[in-house]
N, C-alpha and C. Protein backbone atom coordinates (compact mmCIF):
# COMPACT_ATOMS: atom_id res chain seq x y z
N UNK A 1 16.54 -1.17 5.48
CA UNK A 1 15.26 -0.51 5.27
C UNK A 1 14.31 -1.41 4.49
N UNK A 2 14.94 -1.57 3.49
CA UNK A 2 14.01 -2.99 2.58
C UNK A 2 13.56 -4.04 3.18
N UNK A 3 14.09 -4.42 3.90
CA UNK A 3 13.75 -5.48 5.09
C UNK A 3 12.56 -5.27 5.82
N UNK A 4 12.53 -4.04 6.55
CA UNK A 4 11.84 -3.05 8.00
C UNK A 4 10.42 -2.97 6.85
N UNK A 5 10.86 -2.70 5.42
CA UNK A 5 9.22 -2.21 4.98
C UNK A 5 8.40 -3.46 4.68
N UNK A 6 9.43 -4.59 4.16
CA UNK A 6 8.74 -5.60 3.86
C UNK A 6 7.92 -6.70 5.14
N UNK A 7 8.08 -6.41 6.31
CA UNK A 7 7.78 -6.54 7.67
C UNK A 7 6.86 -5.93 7.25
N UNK A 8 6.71 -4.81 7.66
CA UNK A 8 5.79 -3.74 7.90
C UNK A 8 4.72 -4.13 6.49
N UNK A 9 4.97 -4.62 5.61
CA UNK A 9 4.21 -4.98 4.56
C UNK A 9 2.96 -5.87 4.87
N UNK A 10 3.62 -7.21 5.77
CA UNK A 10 3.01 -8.13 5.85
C UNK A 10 2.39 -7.70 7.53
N UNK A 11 2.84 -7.05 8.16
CA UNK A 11 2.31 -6.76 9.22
C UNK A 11 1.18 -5.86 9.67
N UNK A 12 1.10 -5.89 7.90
CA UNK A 12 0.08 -5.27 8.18
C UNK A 12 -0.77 -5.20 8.98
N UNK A 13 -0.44 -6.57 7.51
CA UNK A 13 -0.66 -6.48 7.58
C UNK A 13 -1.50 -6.39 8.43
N UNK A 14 -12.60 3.24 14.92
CA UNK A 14 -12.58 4.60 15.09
C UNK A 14 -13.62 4.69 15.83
N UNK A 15 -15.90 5.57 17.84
CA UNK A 15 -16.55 5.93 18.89
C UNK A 15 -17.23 7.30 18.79
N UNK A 16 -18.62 6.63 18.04
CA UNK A 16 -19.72 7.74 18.14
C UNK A 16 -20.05 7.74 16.96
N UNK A 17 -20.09 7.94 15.84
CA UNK A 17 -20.90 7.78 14.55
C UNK A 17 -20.97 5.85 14.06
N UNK A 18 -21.90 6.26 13.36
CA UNK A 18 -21.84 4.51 12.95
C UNK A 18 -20.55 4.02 12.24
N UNK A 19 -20.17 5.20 11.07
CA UNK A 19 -19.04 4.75 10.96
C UNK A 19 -17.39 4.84 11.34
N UNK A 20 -17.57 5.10 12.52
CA UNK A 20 -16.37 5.13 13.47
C UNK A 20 -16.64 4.19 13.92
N UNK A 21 -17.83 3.39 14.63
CA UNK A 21 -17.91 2.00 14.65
C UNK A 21 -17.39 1.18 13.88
N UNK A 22 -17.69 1.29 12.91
CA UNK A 22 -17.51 0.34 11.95
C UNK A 22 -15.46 0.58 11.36
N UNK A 23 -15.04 1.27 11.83
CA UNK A 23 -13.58 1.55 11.54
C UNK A 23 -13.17 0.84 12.26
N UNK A 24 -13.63 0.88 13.49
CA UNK A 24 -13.52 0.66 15.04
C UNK A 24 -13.14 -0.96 15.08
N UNK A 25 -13.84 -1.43 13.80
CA UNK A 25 -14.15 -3.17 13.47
C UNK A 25 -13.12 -3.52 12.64
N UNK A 26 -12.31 -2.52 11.90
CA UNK A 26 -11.27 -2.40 10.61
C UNK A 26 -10.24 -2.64 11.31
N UNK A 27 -9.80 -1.85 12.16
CA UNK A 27 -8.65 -2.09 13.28
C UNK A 27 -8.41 -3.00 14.08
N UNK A 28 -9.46 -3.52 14.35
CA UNK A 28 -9.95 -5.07 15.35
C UNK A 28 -9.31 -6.16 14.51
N UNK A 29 -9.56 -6.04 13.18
CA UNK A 29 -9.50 -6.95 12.01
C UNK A 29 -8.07 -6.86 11.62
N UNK A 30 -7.38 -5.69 11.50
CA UNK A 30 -5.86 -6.22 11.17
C UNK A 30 -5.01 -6.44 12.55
N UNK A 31 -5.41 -5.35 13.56
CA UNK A 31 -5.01 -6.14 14.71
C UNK A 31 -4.72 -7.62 14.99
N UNK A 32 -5.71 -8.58 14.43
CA UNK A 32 -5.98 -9.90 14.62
C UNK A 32 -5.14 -10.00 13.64
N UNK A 33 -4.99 -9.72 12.38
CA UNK A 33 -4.29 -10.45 11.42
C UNK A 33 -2.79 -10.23 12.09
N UNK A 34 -2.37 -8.67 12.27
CA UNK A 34 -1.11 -8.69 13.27
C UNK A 34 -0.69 -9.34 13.91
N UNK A 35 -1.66 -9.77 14.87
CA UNK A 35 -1.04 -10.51 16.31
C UNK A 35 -1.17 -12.06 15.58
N UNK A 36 -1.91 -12.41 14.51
CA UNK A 36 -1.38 -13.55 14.44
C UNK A 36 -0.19 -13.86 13.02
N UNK A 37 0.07 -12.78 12.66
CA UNK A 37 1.80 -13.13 11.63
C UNK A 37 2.68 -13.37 13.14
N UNK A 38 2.98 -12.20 13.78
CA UNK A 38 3.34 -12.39 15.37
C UNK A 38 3.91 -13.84 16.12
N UNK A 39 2.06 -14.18 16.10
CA UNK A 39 2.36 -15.43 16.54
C UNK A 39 2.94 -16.58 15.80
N UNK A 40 2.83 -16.79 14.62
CA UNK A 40 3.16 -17.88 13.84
C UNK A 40 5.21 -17.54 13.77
N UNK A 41 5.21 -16.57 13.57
CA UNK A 41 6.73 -15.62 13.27
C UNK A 41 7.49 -16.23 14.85
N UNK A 42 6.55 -16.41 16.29
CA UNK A 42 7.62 -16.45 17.40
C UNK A 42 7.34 -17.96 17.92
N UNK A 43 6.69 -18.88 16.94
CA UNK A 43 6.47 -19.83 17.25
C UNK A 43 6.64 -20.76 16.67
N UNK A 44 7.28 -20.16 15.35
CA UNK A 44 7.86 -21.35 14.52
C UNK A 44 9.30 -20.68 14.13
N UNK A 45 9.96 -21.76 13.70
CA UNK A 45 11.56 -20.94 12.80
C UNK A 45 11.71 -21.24 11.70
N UNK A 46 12.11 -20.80 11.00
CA UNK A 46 11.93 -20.40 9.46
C UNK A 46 12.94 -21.72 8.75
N UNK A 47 11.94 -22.24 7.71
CA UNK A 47 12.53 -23.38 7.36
C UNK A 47 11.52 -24.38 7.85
N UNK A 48 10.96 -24.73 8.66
CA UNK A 48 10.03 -25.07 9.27
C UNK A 48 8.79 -25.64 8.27
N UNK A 49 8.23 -26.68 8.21
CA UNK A 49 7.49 -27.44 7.56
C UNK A 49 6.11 -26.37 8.04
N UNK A 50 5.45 -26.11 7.06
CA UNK A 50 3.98 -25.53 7.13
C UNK A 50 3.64 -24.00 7.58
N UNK A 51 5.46 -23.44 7.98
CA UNK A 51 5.20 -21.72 8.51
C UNK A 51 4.65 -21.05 7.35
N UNK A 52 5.54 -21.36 6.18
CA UNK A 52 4.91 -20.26 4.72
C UNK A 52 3.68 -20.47 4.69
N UNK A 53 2.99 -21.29 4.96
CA UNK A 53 1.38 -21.50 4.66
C UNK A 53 0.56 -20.57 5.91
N UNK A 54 1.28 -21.36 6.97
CA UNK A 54 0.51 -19.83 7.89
C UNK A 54 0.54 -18.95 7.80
N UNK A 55 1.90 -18.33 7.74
CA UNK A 55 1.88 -16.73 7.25
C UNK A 55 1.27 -16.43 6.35
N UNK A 56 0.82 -17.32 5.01
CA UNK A 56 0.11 -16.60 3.86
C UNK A 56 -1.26 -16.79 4.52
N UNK A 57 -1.57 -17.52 5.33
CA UNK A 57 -3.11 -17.46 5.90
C UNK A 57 -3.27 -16.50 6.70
N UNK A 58 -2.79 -16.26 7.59
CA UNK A 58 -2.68 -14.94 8.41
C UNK A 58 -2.96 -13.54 7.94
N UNK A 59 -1.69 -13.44 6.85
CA UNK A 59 -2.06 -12.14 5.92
C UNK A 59 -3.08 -12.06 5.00
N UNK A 60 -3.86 -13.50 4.96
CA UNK A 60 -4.42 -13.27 3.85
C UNK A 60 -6.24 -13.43 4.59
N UNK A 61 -6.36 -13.24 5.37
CA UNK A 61 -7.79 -13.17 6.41
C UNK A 61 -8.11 -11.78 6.14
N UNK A 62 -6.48 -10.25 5.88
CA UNK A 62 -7.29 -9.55 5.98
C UNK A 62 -6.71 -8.65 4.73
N UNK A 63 -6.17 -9.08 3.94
CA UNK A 63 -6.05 -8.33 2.21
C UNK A 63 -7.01 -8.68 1.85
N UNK A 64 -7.40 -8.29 0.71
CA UNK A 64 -8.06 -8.26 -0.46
C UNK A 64 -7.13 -8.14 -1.54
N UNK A 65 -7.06 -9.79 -2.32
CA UNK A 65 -6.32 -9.58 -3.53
C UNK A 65 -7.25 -9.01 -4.80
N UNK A 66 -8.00 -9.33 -4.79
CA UNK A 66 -9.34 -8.69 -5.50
C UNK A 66 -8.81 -7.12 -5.71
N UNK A 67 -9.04 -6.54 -4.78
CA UNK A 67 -9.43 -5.26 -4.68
C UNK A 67 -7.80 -4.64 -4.84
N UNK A 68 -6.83 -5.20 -4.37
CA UNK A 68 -5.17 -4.59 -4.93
C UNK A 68 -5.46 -4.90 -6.20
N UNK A 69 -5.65 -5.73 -6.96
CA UNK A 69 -5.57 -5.92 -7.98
C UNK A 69 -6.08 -5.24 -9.10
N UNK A 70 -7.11 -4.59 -8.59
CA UNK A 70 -8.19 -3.94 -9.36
C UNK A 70 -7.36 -2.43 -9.30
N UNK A 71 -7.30 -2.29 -7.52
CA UNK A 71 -6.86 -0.68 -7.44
C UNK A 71 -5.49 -0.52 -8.30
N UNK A 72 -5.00 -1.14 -8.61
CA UNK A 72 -3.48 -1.27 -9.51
C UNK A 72 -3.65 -1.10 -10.66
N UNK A 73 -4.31 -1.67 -11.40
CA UNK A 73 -4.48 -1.86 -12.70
C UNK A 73 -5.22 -0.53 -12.75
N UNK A 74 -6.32 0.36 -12.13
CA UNK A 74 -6.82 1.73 -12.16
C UNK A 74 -8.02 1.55 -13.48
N UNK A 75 -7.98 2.59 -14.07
CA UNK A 75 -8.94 2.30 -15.58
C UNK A 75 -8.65 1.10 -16.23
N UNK A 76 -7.32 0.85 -16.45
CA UNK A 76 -7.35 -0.49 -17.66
C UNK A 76 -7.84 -2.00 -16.84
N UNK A 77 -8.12 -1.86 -15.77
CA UNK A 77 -8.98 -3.12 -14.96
C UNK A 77 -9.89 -3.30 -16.10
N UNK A 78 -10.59 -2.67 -16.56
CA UNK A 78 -11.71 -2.69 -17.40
C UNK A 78 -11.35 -3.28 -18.98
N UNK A 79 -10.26 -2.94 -19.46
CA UNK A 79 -9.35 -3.55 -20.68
C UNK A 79 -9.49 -5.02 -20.29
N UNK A 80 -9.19 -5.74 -19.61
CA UNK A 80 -9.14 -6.98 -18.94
C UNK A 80 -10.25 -7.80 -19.25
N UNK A 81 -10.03 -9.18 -19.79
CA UNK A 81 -11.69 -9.91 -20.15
C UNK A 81 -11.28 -10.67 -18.29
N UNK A 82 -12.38 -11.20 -17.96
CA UNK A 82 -12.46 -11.87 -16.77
C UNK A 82 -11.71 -12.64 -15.96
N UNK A 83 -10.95 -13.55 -17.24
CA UNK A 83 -10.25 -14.64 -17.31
C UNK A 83 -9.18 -13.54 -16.68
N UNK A 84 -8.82 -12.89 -17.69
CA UNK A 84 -7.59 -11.72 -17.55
C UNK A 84 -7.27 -11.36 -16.23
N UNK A 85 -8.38 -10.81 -15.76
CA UNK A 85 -8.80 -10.25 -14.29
C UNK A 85 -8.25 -11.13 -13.23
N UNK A 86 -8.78 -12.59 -13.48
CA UNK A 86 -8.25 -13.44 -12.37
C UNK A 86 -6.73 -13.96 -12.22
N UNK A 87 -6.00 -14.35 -13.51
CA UNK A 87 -4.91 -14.27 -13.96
C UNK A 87 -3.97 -13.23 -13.52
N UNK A 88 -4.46 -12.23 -13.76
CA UNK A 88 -3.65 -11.10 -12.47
C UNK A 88 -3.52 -11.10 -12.06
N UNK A 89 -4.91 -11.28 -11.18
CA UNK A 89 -5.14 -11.30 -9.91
C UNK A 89 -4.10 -12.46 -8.89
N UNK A 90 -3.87 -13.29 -9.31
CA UNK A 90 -3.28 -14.61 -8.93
C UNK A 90 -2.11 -14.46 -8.76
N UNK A 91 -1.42 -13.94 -10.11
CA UNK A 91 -0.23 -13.42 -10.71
C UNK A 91 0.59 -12.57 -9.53
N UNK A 92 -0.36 -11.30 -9.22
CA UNK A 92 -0.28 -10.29 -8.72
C UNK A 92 -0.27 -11.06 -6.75
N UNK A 93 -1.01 -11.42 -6.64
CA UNK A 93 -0.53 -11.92 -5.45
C UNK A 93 0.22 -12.34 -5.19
N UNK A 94 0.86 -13.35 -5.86
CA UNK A 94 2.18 -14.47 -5.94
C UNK A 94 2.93 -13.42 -5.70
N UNK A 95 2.75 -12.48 -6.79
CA UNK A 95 4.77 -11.69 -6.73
C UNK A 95 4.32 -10.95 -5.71
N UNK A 96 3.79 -10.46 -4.87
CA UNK A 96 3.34 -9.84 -3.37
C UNK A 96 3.75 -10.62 -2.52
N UNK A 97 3.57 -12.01 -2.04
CA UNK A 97 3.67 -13.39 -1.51
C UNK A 97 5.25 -13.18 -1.70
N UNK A 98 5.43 -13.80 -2.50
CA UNK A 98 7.09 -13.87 -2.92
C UNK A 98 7.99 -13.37 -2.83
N UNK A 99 7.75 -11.50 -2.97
CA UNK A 99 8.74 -11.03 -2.63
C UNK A 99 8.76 -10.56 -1.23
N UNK A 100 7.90 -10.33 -0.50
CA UNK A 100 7.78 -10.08 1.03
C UNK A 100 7.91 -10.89 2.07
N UNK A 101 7.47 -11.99 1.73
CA UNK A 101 7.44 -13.64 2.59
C UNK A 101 9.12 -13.63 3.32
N UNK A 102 10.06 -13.32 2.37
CA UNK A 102 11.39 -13.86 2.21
C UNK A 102 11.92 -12.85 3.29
N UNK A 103 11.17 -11.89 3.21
CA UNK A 103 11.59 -10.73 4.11
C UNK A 103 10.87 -10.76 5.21
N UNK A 104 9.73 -10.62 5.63
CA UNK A 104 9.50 -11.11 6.92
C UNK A 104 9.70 -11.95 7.72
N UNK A 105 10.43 -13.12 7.13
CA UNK A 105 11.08 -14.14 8.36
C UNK A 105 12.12 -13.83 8.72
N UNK A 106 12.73 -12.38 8.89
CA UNK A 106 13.78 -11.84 9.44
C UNK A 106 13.24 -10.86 10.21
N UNK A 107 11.96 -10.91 10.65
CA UNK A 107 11.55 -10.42 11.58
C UNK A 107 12.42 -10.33 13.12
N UNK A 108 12.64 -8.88 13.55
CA UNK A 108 13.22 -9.49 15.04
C UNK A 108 12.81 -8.15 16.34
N UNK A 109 11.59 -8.68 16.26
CA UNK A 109 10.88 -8.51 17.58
C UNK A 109 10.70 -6.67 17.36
N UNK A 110 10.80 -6.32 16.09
CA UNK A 110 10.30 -4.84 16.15
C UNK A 110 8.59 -4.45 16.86
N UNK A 111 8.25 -3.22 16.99
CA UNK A 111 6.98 -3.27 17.63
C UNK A 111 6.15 -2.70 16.77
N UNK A 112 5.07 -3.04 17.03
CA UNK A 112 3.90 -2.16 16.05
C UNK A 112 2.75 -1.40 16.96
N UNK A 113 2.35 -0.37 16.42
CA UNK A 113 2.27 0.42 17.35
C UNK A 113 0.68 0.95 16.85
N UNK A 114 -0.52 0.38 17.09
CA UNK A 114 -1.99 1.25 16.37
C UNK A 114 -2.17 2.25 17.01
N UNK A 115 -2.17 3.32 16.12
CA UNK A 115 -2.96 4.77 16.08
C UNK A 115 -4.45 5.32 15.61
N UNK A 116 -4.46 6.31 15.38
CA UNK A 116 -5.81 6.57 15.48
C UNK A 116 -6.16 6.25 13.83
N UNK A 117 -7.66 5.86 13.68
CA UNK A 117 -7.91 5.74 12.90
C UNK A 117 -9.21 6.65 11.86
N UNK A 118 -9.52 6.83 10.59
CA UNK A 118 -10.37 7.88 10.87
C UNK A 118 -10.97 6.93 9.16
N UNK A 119 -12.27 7.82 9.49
CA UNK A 119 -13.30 7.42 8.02
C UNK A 119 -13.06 8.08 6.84
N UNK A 120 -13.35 7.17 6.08
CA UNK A 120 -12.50 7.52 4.53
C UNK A 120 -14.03 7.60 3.51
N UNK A 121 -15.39 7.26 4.04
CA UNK A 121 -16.36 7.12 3.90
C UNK A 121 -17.35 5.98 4.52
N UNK A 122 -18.32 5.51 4.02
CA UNK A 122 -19.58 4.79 4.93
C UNK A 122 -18.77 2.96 4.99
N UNK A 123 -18.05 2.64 3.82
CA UNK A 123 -17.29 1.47 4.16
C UNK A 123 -15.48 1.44 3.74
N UNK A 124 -15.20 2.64 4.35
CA UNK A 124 -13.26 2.80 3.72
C UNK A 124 -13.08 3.50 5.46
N UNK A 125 -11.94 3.25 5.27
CA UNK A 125 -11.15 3.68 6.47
C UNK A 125 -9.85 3.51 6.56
N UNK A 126 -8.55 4.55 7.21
CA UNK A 126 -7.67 4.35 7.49
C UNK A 126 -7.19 3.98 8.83
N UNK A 127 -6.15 2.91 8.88
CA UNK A 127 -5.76 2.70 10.28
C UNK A 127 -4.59 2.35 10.35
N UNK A 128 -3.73 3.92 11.32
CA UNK A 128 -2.74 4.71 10.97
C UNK A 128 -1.99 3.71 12.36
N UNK A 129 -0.53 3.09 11.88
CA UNK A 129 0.44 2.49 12.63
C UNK A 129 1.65 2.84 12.68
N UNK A 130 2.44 2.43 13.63
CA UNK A 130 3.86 2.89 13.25
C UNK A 130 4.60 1.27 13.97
N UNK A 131 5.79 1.15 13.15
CA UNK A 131 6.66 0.20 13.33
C UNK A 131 7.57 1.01 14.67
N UNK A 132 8.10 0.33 15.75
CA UNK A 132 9.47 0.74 16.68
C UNK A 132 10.20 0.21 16.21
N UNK A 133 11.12 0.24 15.97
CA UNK A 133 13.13 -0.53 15.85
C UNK A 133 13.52 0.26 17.24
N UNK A 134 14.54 -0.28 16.88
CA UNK A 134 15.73 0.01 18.13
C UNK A 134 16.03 1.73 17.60
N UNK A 135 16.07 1.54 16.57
CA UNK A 135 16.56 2.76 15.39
C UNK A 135 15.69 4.04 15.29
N UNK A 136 14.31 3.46 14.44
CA UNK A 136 13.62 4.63 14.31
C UNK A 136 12.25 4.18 14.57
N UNK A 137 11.66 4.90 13.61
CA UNK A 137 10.04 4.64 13.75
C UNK A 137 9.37 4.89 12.56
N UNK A 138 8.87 3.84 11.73
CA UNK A 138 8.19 4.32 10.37
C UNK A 138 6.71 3.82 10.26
N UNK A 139 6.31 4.97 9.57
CA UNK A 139 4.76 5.25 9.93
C UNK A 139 4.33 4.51 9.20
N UNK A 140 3.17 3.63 9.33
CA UNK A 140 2.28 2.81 8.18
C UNK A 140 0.77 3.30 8.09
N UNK A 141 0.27 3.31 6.89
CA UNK A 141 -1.52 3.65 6.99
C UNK A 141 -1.69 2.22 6.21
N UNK A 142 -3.09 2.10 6.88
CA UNK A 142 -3.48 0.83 6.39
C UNK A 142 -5.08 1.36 5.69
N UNK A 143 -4.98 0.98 4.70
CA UNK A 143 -6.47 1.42 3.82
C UNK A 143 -7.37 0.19 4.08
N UNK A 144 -8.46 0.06 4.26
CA UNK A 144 -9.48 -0.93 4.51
C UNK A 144 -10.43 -0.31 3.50
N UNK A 145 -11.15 -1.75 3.00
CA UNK A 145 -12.52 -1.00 2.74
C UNK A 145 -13.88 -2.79 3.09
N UNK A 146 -14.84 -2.33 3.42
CA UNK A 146 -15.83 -3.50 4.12
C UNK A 146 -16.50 -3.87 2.65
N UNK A 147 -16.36 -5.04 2.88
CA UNK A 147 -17.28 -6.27 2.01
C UNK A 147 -17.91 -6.89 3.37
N UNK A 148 -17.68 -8.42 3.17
CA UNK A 148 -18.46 -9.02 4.04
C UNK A 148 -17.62 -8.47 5.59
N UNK A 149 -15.97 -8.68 5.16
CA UNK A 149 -15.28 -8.47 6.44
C UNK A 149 -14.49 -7.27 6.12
N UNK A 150 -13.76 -6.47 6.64
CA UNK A 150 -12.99 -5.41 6.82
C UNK A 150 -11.59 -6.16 6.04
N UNK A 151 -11.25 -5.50 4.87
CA UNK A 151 -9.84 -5.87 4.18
C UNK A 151 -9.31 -4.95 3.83
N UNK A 152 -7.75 -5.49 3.76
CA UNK A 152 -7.17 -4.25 3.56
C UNK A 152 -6.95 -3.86 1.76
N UNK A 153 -6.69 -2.53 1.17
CA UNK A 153 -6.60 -2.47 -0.13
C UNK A 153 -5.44 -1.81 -0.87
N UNK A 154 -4.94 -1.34 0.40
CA UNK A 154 -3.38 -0.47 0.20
C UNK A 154 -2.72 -0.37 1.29
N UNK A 155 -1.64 -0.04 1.43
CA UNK A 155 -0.84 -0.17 2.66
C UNK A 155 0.19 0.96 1.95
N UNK A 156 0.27 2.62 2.64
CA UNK A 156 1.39 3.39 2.75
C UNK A 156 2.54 3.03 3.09
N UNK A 157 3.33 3.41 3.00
CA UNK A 157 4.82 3.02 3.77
C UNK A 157 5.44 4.52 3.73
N UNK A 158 5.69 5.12 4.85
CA UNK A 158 6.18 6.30 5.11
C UNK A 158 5.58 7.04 3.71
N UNK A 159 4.47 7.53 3.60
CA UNK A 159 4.07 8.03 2.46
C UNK A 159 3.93 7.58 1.15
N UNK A 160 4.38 6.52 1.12
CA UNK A 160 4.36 5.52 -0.27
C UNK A 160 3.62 4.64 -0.67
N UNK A 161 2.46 4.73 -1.32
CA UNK A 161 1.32 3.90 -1.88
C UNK A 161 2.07 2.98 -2.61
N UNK A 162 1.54 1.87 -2.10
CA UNK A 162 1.94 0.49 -2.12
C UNK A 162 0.98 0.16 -3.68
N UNK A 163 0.09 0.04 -4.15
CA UNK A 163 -1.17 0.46 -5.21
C UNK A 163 -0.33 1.42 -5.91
N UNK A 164 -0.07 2.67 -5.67
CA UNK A 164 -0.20 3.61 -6.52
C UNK A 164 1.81 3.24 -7.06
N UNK A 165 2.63 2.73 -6.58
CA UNK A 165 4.14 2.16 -7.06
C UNK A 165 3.84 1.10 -7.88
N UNK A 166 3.00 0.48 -7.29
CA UNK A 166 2.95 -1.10 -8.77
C UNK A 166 2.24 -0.39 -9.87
N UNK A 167 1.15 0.23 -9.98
CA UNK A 167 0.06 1.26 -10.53
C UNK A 167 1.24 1.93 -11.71
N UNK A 168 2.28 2.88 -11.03
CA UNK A 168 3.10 3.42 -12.25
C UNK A 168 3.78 2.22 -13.22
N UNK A 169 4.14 1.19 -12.73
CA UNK A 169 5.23 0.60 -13.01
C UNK A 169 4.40 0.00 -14.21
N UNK A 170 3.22 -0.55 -13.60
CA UNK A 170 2.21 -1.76 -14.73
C UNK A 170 2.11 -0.48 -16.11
N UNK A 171 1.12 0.77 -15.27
CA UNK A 171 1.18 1.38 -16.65
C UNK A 171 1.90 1.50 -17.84
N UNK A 172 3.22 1.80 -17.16
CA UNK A 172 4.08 1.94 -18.45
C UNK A 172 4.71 0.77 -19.02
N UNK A 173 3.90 -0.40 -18.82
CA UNK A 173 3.95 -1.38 -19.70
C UNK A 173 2.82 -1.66 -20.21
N UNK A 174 1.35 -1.37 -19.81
CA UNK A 174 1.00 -1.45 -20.43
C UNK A 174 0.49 -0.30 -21.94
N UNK A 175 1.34 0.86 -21.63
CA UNK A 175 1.57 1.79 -22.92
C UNK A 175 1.85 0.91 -24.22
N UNK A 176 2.64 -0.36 -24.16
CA UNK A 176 3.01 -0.70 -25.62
C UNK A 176 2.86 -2.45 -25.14
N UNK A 177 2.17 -3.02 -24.49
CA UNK A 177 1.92 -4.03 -23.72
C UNK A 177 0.64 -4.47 -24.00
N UNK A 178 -0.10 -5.84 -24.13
CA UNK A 178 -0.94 -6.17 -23.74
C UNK A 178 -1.61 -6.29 -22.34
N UNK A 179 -2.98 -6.74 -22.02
CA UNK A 179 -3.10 -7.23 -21.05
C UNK A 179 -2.34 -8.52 -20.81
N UNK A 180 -2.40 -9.68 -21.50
CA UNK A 180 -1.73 -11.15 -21.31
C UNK A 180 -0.45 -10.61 -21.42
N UNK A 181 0.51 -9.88 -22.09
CA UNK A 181 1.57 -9.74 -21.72
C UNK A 181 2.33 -9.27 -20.42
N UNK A 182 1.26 -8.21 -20.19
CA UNK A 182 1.60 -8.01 -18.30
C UNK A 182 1.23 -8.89 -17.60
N UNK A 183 0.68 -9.36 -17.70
CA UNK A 183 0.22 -11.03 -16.84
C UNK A 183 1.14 -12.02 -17.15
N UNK A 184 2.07 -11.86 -18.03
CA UNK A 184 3.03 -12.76 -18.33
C UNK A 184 4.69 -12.06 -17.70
N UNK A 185 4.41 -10.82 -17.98
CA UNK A 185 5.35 -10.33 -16.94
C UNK A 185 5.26 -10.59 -15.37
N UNK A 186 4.18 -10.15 -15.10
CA UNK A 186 3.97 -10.33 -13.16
C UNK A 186 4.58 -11.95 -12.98
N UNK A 187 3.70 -12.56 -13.93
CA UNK A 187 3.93 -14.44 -13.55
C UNK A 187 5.19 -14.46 -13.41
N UNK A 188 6.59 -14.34 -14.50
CA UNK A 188 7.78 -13.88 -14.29
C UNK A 188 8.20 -13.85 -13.16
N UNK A 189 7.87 -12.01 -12.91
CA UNK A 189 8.37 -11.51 -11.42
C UNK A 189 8.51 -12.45 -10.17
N UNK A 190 6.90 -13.05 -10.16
CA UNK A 190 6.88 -13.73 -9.09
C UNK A 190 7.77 -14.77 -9.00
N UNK A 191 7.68 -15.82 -9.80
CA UNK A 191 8.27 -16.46 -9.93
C UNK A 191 9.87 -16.54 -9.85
N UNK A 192 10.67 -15.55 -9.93
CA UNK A 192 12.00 -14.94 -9.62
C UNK A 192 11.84 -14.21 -8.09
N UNK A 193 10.90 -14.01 -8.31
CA UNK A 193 10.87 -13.63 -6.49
C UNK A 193 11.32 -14.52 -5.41
């Protein structure tokens, strides 16, 4: 299962109102990022000089580390001096990178499946997927929200906010925690990742 979500992690990583158009462009956008983890995943083999770099380019056309970063941290984003902010931010990607990377090159030919997608407001949207196995079928929502391009900002996993699991975990360190000390934790994590 740990495997199937961490896939579904990176694999990540609507007709008639304007913004069903514009959803319409959200789905287009991880689609593309999809089909190309996909491609890099059936066209190279793991171990392979320069795959980790594609795959982090691939996934990373349509996250927003910015915006996980921010949605995680919740109110105490604001506790954070700038420096802080980016330091996280960095931090926080790595151990994302790190611990999922390792797991998606055991990818084996599961399917992904886009569903319908619907408006979350004038630039947010969900775009609702499901993984095939041989086995079962687990549902993914993909949260977008538009800057210049359509990125993603959370990713469900069978009901499980991906944001709102790191979100508990950070809090209750930062109850008796600094900011630089959770930033010294994540760096850690990743790094053991």
């Amino acid at each position: 299962m740990a495997r199937c979500l961490s896939v579904l992690f990176f694999l990540l990583l609507l007709a008639g109102s304007p913004q069903a158009a514009l959803a319409g462009q959200a789905k287009e956008a991880l689609q593309a990022s999809v089909d190309n983890v996909l491609n890099v995943l059936s066209t190279t083999k793991p171990g392979e000089p320069g795959r980790k770099d594609k795959l982090y380019a691939a996934v990373g056309r349509v996250f927003d580390p910015e915006e996980l970063a921010r949605r995680t941290l919740a109110s105490h984003w604001e506790q954070f001096s700038p420096d802080e902010r980016k330091r996280f931010t960095v931090a926080f990607q790595t151990l994302l990178e790190r611990t999922y990377l390792r797991r998606i090159e055991a990818y084996t030919d599961e399917k992904v499946i886009f569903l319908e997608e619907s408006s979350l407001g004038e630039d947010r949207c969900e775009v609702s997927t499901k993984i095939v196995t041989s086995s079962k079928e687990v549902p993914i929502v993909y949260r977008l929200i538009k800057k210049n391009d359509w990125k993603v900002y959370d990713v469900m996993i069978e009901g499980v906010s991906l944001v709102q699991n790191y979100r508990n975990q950070f809090n209750q360190i930062l109850v008796k925690d600094s900011p630089a000390q959770l930033i010294t934790k994540v760096e850690s994590m990743g790094a053991a990742s």
